[in-house]
Protein backbone atom coordinates (compact mmCIF):
# COMPACT_ATOMS: atom_id res chain seq x y z
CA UNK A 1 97.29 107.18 179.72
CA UNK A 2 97.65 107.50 175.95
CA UNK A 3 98.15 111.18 175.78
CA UNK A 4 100.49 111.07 178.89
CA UNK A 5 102.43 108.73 176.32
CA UNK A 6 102.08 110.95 173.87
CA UNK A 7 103.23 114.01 175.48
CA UNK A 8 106.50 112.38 176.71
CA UNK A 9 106.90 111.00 173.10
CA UNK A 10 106.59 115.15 172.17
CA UNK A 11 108.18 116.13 174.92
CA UNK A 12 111.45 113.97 174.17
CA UNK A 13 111.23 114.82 170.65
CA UNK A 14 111.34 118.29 170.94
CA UNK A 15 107.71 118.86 169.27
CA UNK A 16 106.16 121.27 172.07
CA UNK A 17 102.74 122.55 170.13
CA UNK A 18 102.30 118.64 169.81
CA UNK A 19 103.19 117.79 173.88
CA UNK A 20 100.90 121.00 175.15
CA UNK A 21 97.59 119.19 172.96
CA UNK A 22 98.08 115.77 174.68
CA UNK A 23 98.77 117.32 178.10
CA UNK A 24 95.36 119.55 177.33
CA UNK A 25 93.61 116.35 176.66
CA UNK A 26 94.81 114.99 180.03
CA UNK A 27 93.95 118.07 181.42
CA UNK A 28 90.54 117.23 180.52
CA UNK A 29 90.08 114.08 181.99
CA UNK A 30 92.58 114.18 185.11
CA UNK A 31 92.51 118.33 186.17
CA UNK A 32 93.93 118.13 189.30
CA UNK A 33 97.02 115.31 187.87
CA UNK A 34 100.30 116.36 189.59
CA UNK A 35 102.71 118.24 187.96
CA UNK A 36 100.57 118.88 185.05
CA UNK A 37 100.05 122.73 185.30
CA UNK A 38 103.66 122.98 185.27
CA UNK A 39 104.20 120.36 182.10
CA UNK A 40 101.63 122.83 180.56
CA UNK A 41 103.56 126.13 181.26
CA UNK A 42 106.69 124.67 179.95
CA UNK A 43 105.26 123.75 176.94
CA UNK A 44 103.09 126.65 175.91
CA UNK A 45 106.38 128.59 176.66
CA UNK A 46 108.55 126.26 174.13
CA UNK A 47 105.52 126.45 171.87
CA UNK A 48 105.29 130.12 172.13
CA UNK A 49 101.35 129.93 172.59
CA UNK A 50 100.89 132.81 175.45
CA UNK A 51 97.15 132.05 175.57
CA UNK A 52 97.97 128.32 176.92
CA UNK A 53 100.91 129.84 178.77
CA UNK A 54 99.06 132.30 180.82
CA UNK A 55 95.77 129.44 181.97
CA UNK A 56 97.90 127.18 183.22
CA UNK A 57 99.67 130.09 184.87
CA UNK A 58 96.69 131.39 186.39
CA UNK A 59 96.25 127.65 187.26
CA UNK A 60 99.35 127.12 188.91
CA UNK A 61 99.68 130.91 190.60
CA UNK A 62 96.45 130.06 192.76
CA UNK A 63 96.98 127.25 193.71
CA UNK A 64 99.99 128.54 195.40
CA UNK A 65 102.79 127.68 192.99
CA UNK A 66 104.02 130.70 192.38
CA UNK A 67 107.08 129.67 190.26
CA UNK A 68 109.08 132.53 188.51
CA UNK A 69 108.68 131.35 185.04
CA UNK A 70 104.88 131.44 185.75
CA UNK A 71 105.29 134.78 186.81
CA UNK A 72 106.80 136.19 183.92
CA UNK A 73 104.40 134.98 181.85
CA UNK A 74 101.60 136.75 183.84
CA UNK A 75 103.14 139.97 184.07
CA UNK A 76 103.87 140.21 180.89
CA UNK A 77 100.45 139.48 179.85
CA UNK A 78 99.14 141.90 182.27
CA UNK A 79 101.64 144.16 180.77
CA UNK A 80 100.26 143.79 177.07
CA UNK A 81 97.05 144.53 178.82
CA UNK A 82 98.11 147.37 180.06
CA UNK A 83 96.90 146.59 183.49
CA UNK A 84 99.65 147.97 185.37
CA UNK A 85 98.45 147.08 188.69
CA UNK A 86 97.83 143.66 187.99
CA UNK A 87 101.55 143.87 187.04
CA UNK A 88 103.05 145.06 190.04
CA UNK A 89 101.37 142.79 192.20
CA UNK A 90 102.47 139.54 190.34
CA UNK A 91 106.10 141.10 190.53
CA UNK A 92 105.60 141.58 194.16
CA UNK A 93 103.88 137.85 194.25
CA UNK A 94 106.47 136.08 194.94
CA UNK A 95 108.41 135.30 198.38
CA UNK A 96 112.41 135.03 198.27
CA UNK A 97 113.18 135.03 202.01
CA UNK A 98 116.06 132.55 201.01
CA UNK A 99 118.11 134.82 198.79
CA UNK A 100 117.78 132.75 195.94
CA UNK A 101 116.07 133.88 193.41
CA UNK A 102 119.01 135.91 191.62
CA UNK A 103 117.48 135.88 187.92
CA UNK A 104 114.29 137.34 189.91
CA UNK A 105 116.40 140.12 191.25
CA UNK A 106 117.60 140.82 188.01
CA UNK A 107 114.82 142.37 186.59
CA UNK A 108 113.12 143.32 189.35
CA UNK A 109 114.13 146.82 189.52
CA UNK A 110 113.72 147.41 185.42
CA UNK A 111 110.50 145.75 185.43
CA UNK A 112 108.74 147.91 188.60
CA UNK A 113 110.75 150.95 186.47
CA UNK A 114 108.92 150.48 182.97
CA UNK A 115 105.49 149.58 184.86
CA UNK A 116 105.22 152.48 187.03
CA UNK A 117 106.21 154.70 184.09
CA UNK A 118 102.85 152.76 182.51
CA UNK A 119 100.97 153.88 185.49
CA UNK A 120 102.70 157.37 185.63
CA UNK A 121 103.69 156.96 188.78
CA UNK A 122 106.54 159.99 190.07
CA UNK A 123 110.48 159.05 189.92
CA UNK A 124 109.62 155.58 188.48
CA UNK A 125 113.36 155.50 187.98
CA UNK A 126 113.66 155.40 192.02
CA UNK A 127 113.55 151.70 191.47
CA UNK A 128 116.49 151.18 189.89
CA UNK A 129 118.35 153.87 191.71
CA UNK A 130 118.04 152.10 194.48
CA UNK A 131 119.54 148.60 193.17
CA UNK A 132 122.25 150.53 191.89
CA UNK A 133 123.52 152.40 194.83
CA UNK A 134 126.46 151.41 195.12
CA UNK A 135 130.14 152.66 195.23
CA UNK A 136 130.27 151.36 191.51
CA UNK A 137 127.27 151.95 189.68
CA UNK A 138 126.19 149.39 186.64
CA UNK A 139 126.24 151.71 183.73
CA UNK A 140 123.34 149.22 181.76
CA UNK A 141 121.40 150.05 185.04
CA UNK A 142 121.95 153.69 184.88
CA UNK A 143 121.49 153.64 180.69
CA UNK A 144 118.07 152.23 182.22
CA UNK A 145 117.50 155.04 184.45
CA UNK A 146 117.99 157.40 181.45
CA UNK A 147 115.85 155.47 178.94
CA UNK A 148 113.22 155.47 181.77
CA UNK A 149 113.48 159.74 182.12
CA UNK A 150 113.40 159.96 178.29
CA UNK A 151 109.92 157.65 178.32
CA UNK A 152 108.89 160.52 180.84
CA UNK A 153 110.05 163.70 178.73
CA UNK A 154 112.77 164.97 180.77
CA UNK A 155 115.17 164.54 178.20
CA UNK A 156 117.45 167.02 179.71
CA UNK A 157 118.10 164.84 182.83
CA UNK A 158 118.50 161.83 180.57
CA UNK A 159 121.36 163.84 178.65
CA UNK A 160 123.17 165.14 181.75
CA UNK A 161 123.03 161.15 183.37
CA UNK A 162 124.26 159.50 179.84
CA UNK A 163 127.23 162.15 179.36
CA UNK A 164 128.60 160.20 182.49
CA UNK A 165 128.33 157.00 181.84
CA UNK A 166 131.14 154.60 181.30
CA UNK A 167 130.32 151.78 179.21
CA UNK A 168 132.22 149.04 180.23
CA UNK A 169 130.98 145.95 179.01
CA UNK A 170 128.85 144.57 176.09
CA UNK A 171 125.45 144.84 177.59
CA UNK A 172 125.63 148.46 179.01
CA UNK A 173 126.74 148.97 175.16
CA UNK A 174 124.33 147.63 173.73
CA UNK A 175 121.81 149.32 176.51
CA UNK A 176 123.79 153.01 174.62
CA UNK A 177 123.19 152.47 171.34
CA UNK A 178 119.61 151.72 172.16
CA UNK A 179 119.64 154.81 174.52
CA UNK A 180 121.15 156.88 171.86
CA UNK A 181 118.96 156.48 169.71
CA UNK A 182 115.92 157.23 171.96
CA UNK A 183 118.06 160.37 172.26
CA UNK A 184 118.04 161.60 168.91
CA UNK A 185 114.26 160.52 168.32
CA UNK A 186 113.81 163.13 171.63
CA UNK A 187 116.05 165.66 169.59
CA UNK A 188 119.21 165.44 172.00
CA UNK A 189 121.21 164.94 168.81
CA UNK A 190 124.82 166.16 170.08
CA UNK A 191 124.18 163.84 173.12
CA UNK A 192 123.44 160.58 170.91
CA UNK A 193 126.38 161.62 169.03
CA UNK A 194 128.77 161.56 172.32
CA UNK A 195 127.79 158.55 173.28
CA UNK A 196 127.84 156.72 170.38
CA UNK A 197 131.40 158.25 170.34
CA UNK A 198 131.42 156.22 173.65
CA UNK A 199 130.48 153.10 172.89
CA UNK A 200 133.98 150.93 171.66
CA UNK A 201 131.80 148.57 169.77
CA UNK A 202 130.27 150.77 167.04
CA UNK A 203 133.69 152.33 166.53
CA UNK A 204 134.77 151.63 162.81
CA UNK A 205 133.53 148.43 161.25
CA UNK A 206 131.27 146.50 163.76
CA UNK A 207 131.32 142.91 164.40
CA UNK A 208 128.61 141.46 167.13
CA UNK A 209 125.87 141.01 164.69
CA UNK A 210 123.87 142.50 167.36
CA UNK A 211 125.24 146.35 166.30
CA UNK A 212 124.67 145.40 162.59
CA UNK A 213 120.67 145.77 163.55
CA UNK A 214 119.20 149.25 163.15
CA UNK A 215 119.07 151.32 166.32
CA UNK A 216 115.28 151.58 167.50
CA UNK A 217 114.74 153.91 170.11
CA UNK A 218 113.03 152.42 173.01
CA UNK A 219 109.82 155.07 174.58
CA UNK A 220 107.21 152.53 176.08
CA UNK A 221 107.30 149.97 178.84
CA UNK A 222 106.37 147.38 177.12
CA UNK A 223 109.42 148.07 174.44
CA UNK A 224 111.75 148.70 177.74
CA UNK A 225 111.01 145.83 179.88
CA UNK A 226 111.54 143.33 176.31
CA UNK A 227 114.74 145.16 175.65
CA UNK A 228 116.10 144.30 179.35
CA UNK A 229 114.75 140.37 178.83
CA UNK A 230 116.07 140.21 175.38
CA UNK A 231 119.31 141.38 176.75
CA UNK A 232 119.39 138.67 179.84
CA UNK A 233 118.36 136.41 177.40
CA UNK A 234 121.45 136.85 175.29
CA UNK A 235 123.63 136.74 178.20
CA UNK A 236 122.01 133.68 179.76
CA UNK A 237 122.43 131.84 176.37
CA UNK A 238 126.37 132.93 176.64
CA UNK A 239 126.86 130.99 179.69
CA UNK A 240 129.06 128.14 178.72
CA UNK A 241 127.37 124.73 180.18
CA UNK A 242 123.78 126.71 180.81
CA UNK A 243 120.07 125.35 180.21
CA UNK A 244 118.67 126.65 177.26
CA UNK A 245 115.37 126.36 178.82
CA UNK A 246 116.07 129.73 180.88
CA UNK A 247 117.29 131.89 177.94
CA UNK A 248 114.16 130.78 175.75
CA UNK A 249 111.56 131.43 178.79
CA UNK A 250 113.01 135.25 178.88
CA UNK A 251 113.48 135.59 174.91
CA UNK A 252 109.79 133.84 174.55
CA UNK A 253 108.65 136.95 177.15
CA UNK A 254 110.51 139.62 175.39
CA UNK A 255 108.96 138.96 171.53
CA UNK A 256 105.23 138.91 173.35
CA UNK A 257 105.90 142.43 174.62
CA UNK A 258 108.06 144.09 171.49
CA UNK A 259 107.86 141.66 168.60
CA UNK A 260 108.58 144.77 166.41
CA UNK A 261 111.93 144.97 168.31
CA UNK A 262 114.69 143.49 165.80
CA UNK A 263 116.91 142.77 168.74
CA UNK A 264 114.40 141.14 170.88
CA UNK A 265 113.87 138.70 167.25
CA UNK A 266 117.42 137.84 166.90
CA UNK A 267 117.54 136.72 170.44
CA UNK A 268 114.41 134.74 170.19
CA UNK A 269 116.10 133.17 166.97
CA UNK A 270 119.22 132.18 168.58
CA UNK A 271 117.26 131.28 171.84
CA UNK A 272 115.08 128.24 169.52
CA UNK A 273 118.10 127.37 167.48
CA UNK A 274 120.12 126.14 170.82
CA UNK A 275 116.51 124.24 172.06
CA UNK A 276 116.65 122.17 168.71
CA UNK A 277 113.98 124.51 167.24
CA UNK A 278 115.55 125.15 164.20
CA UNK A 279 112.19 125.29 162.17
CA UNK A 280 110.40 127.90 164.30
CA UNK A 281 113.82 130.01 164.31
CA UNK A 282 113.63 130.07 160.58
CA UNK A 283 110.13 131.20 160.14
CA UNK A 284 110.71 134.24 162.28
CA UNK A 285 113.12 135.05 159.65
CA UNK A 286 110.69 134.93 156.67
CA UNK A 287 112.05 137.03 153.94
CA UNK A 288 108.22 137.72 152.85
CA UNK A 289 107.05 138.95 155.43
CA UNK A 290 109.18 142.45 155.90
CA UNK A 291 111.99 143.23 154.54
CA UNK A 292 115.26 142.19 157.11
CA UNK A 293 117.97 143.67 158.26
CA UNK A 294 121.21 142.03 156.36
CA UNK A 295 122.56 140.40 159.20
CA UNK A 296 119.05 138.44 159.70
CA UNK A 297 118.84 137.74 156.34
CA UNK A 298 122.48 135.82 156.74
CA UNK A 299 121.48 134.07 159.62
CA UNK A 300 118.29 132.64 157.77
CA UNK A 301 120.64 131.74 155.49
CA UNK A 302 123.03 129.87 157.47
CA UNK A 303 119.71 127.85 159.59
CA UNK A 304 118.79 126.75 155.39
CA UNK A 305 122.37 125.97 155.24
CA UNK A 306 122.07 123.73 158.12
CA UNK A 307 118.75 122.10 157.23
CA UNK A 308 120.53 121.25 154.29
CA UNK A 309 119.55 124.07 151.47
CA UNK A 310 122.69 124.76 150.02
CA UNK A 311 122.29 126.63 147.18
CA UNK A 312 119.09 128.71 148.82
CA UNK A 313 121.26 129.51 151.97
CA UNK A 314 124.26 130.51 149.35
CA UNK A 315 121.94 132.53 146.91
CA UNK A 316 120.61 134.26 150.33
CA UNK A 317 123.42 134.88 151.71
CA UNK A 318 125.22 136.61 148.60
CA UNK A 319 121.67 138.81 148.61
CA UNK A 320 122.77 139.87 152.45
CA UNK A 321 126.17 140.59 151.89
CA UNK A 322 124.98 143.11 148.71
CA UNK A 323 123.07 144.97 151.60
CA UNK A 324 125.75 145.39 153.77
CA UNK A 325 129.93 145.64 153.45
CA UNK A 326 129.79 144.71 157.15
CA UNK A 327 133.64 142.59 157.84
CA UNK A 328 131.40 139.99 159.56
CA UNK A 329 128.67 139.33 156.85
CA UNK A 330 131.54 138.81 154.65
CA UNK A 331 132.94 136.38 156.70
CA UNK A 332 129.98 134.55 156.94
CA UNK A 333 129.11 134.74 153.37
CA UNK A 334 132.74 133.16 152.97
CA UNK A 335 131.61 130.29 155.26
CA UNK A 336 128.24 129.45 153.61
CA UNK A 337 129.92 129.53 150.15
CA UNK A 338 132.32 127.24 151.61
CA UNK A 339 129.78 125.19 152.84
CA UNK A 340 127.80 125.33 149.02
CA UNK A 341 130.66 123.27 147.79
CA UNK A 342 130.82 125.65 144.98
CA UNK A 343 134.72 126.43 144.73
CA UNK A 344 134.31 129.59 142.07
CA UNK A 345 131.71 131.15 144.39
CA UNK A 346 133.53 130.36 147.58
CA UNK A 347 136.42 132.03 145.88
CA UNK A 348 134.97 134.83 145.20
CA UNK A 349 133.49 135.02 148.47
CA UNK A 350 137.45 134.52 150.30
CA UNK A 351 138.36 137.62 147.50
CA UNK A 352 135.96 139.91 148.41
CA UNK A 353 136.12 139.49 152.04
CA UNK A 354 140.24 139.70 151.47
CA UNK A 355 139.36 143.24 149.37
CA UNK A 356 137.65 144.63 152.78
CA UNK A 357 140.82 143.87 154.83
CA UNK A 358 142.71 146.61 156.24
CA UNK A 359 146.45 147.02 157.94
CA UNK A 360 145.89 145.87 160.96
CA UNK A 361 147.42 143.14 163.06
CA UNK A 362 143.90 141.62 163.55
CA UNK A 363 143.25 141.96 159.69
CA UNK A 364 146.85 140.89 158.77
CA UNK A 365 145.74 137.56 160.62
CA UNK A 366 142.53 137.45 158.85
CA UNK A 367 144.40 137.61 155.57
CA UNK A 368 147.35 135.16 156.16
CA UNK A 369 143.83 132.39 157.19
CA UNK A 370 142.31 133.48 153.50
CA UNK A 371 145.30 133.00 151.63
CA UNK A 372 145.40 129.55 153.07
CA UNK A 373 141.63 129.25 152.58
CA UNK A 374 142.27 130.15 148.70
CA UNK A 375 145.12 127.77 148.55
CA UNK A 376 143.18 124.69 149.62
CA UNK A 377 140.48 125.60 147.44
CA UNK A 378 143.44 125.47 144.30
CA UNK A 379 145.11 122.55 145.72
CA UNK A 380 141.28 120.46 145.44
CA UNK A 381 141.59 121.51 141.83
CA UNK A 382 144.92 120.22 141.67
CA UNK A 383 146.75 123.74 141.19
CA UNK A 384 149.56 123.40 142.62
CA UNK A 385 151.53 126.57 140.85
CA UNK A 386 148.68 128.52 141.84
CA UNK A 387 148.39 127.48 145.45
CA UNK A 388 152.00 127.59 146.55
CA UNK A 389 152.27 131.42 145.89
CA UNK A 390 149.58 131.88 148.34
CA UNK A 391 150.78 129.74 151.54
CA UNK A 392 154.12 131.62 150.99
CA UNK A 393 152.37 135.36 151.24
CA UNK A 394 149.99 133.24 154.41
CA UNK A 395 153.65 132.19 156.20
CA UNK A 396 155.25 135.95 155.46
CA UNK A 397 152.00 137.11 157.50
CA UNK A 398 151.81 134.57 159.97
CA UNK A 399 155.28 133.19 160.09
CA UNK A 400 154.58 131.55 163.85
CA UNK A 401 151.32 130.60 163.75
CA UNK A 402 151.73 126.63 164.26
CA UNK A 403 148.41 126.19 161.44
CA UNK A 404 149.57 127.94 158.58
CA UNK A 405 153.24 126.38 158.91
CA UNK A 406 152.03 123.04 159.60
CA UNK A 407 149.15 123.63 156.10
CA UNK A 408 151.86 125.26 153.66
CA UNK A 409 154.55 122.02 155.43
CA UNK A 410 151.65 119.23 154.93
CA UNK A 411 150.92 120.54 151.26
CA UNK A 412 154.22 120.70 150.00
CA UNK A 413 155.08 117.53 151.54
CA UNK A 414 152.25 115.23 150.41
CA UNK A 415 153.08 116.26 146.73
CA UNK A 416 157.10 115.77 147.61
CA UNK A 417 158.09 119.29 147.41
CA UNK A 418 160.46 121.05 148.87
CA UNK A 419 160.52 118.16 151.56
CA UNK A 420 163.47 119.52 153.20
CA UNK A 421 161.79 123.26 154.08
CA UNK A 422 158.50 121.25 154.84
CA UNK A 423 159.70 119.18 157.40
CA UNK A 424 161.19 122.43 158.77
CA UNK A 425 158.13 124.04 159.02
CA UNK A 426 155.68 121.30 160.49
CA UNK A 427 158.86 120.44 163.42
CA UNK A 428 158.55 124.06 163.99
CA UNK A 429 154.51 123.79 164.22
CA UNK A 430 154.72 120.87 166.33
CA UNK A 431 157.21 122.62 168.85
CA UNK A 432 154.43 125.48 168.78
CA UNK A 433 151.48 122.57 169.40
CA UNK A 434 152.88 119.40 170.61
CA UNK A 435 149.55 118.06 171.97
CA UNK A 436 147.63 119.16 168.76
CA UNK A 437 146.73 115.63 166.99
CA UNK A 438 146.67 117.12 163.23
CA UNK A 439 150.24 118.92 163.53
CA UNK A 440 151.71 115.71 165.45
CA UNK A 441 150.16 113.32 162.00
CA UNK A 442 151.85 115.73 159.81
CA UNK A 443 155.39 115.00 161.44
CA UNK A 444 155.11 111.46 161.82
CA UNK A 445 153.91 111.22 158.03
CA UNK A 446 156.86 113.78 157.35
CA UNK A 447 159.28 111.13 158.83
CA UNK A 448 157.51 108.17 157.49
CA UNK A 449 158.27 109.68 154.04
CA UNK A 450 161.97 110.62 154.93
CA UNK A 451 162.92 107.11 156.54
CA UNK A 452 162.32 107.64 160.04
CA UNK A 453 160.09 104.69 160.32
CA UNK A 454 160.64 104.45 164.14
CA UNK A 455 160.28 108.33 164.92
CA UNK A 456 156.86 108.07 162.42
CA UNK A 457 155.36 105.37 164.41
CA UNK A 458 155.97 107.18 168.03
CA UNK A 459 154.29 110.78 166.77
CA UNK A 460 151.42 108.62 164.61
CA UNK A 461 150.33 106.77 167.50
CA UNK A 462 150.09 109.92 169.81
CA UNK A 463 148.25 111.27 166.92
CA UNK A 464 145.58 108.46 166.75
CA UNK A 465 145.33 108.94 170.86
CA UNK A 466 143.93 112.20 170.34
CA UNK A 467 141.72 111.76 167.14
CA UNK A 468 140.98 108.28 166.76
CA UNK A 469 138.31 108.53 164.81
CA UNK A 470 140.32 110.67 162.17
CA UNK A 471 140.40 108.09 159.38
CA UNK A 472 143.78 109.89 157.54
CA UNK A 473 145.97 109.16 160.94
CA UNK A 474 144.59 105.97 161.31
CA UNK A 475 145.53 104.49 157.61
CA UNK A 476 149.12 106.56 158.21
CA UNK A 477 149.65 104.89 161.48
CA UNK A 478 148.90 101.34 159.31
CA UNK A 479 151.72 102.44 156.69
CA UNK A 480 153.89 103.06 159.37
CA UNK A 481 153.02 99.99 161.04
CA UNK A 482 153.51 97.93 157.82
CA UNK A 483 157.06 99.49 156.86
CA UNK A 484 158.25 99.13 160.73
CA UNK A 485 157.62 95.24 159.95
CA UNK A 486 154.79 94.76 162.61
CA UNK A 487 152.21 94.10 159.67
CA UNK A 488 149.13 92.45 162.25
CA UNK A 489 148.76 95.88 163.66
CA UNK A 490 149.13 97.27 159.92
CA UNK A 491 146.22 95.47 158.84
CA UNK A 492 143.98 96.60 162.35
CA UNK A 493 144.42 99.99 161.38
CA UNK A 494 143.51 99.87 157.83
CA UNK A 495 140.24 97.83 158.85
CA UNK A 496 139.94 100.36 161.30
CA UNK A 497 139.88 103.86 158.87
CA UNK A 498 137.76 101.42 156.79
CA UNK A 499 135.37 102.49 159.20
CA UNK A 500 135.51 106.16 158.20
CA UNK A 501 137.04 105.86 154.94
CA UNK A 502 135.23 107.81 151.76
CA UNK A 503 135.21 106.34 148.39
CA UNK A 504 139.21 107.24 147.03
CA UNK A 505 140.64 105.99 150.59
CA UNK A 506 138.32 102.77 150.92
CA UNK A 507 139.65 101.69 147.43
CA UNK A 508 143.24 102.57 148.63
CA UNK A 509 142.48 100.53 151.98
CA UNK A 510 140.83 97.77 150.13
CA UNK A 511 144.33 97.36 148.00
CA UNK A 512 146.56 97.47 151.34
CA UNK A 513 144.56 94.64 153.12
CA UNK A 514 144.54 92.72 149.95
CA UNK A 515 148.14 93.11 148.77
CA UNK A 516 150.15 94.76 151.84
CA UNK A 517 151.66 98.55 151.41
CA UNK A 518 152.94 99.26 148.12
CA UNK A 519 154.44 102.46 146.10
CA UNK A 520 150.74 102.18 144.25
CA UNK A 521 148.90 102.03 147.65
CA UNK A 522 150.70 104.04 150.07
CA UNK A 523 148.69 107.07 151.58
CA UNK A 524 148.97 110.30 149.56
């Protein structure tokens, strides 16, 4: 009864290696205990322990429950063993009269593929020409078929079936550059080249931080059949509202057969960080151990970023972005520094990734949200003649985007400038983005400041409806309160953003329940 206890306790607190030793202890004692095979699998899979993963497998597949996570995890062990008939027959193991089992169907026909060309069976492509017979073939399916004839030397065949491909999504991408790359290793050279030429997402600079890996070619089944998990696993994990149970169990499969595979690690990575396994995410990211591609050294250093390391996560992330001139790394590098809450470095950071901009209407939008990025860091520091230069270059740029009008109308008009154009400019914003909370505060405050007391208090309480925990539109809704002479409901808000308040604002607050509004106390 104690370890039961104990493995919930694990179990709820997210400590698997911990909840698979109490349920082996049960185990022990109470074999036969319902449900506890299946506890086990879960946990060994969470834990990433294959050994424990594949016994209570075994366990669970002979007594009859032949559930598809534990057959994953015993063909892919058979797989690593190279036992290829084993293999097929746990694929084959399973009975889906019902139609159900779509995630089974999904890598059915890549799986039998990559084992029959480990059993060198003829046509092991036949497989997945036969799922994909239809009037509109998958092209990630047919980059399979080609990846499958290249594992088999007929790299002419794969060349003639890739040259008519259309790549129309990001997975059958993906599937190319990993196919073109097999290409070239096979010495089809001019074909990698045309597809790469294909493939929209490695034209010019590339941003999925998947294409920033290098491009291993893919040759063996084991290295096939993890590429094809890895990739369900990234999809799976994209699925807004999804368990992150699912994408782990097929990441967890992938890294047993390829953990060489950088793409199969980044999945793995992301697949721990959304279970709330932040620690084991990190360590497969160990700078000692081999040297990482930029874009995994970044993500290390945003998980030390979020664990709370700072400085490491800012020091590691300016050592990725010296790797790589990658747009995106630069972005990110911007966002750790900003996170560091070091304003020279995060400067630099905006700069450099402002340097790497080009002409176009996606980077002209990039650039007007830097300039305003730079501007707040120079209006912390209390530069205003600095600051201003910039939101007027961001609202040239971006002259209808409702956040940069409503930033450069805010700015100005907390420090009573220009309070004519300001108001201008947030009215405008709020036209733009009449439901957005932050845009509708800025008005009200705007009219607070210009007299129209009644006007402020209609916009400030719509603005509390949507954010009432936002401590700034609570105290302005008090001031507004206080000058529109209803001073009870004055002195619930500003005990209310008490609540929230930091140390400048709780002295402010602390003044304003004491001595009522005043010029001295009035919000900024």
């Amino acid at each position: 009864m104690n370890a039961l206890v104990r493995a919930r306790l694990a179990e709820e607190g997210g400590e698997p290696a911990a909840a698979l030793s109490a349920l082996t202890a049960v185990s022990s004692v109470a074999p036969d205990l319902p449900g506890l095979r299946g506890r086990m699998l879960e946990q060994a899979i969470e834990a990433g322990d294959l050994d424990a993963a594949r016994a209570a497998a075994l366990r669970l597949w002979a007594g009859g429950d032949r559930r598809f996570d534990a057959q994953l995890v015993l063909m892919v062990d058979a797989m690593r063993r190279s036992d290829w008939k084993a293999a097929r027959d746990y694929m084959a193991g399973r009975n889906d009269k019902a139609g159900a089992d779509t995630i089974g169907r999904l890598i059915l026909p890549t799986v039998n593929a990559w084992i029959d060309v480990g059993a060198r069976e003829k046509l092991p492509e036949r497989h997945l020409l036969a799922a994909n017979n239809r009037t509109r073939p998958e092209p990630s399916l047919s980059l399979q078929v080609a990846l499958v004839q290249l594992a088999t030397l007929r790299p002419a065949e794969a060349t003639a079936l890739t040259d008519g491909i259309t790549l129309t999504d990001r997975t059958s991408q993906l599937v190319g550059l990993r196919a073109a790359a097999t290409l070239e290793r096979a010495g089809q050279r001019d074909a990698a080249e045309r597809l790469r030429g294909r493939i929209a997402l490695a034209s010019g600079q590339r941003e999925d931080p998947m294409l920033l890996l290098p491009e291993q070619p893919v040759s063996t089944p084991r290295a096939g059949t993890a590429l094809w998990l890895g990739l369900l696993a990234d999809g799976l994990a994209r699925t807004p509202g999804g368990s992150s149970k699912v994408p782990l169990l097929f990441a967890r499969a992938a890294h047993w057969l390829s953990d060489q595979d950088w793409a199969v690690r980044a999945t793995l990575v992301e697949a721990l960080d959304r279970n709330g396994q932040q620690a084991e995410a990190m360590s497969l990211l160990d700078t000692g151990r081999t040297e990482l591609p930029p874009v995994l050294v970044m993500r290390r250093a945003e998980l030390m970023a979020d664990a709370g390391d700072l400085a490491g996560a800012a020091n590691l992330a300016e050592s990725a972005a010296a790797r790589s001139d990658a747009r995106s790394l630069l972005v990110r590098l911007a966002d750790i520094m900003r996170r560091s809450n070091d304003p020279k470095a995060t400067g630099r950071a905006y700069e450099r990734l402002e340097a790497a901009l080009g002409d176009g209407e996606g980077d002209q939008a990039l650039r007007g949200t830097l300039l305003i990025a730079r501007a707040e860091l120079l209006l912390q520091a209390d530069e205003w003649d600095a600051a201003q230069p910039l939101m007027e270059k961001a609202v040239a740029l971006r002259p209808n985007d409702a956040s940069v009008l409503n930033f450069a109308g805010y700015s100005a008009l907390e420090r009573r400038k220009d309070v004519k154009q300001s108001l201008a400019r947030i009215e405008t914003a709020w036209a733009k983005e009449p439901q957005n909370a932050s845009i509708a505060d800025s008005l009200g405050w705007a009219y607070f400041l210009t007299g129209r007391t009644d006007d402020a208090v209609k916009l400030l309480e719509k603005a509390q409806l949507g954010e009432p925990g936002n401590a700034v539109i609570v105290e302005h809704l008090g001031d507004a309160y206080w000058q529109a002479g209803r001073r009870f409901q004055a002195r619930y808000n500003w005990r209310a953003a008490a609540l929230f308040a930091e140390a400048e604002m709780a002295t402010r607050l602390e003044a304003k329940l004491r001595d009522g509004l005043t010029p001295a106390n009035t919000a900024p």
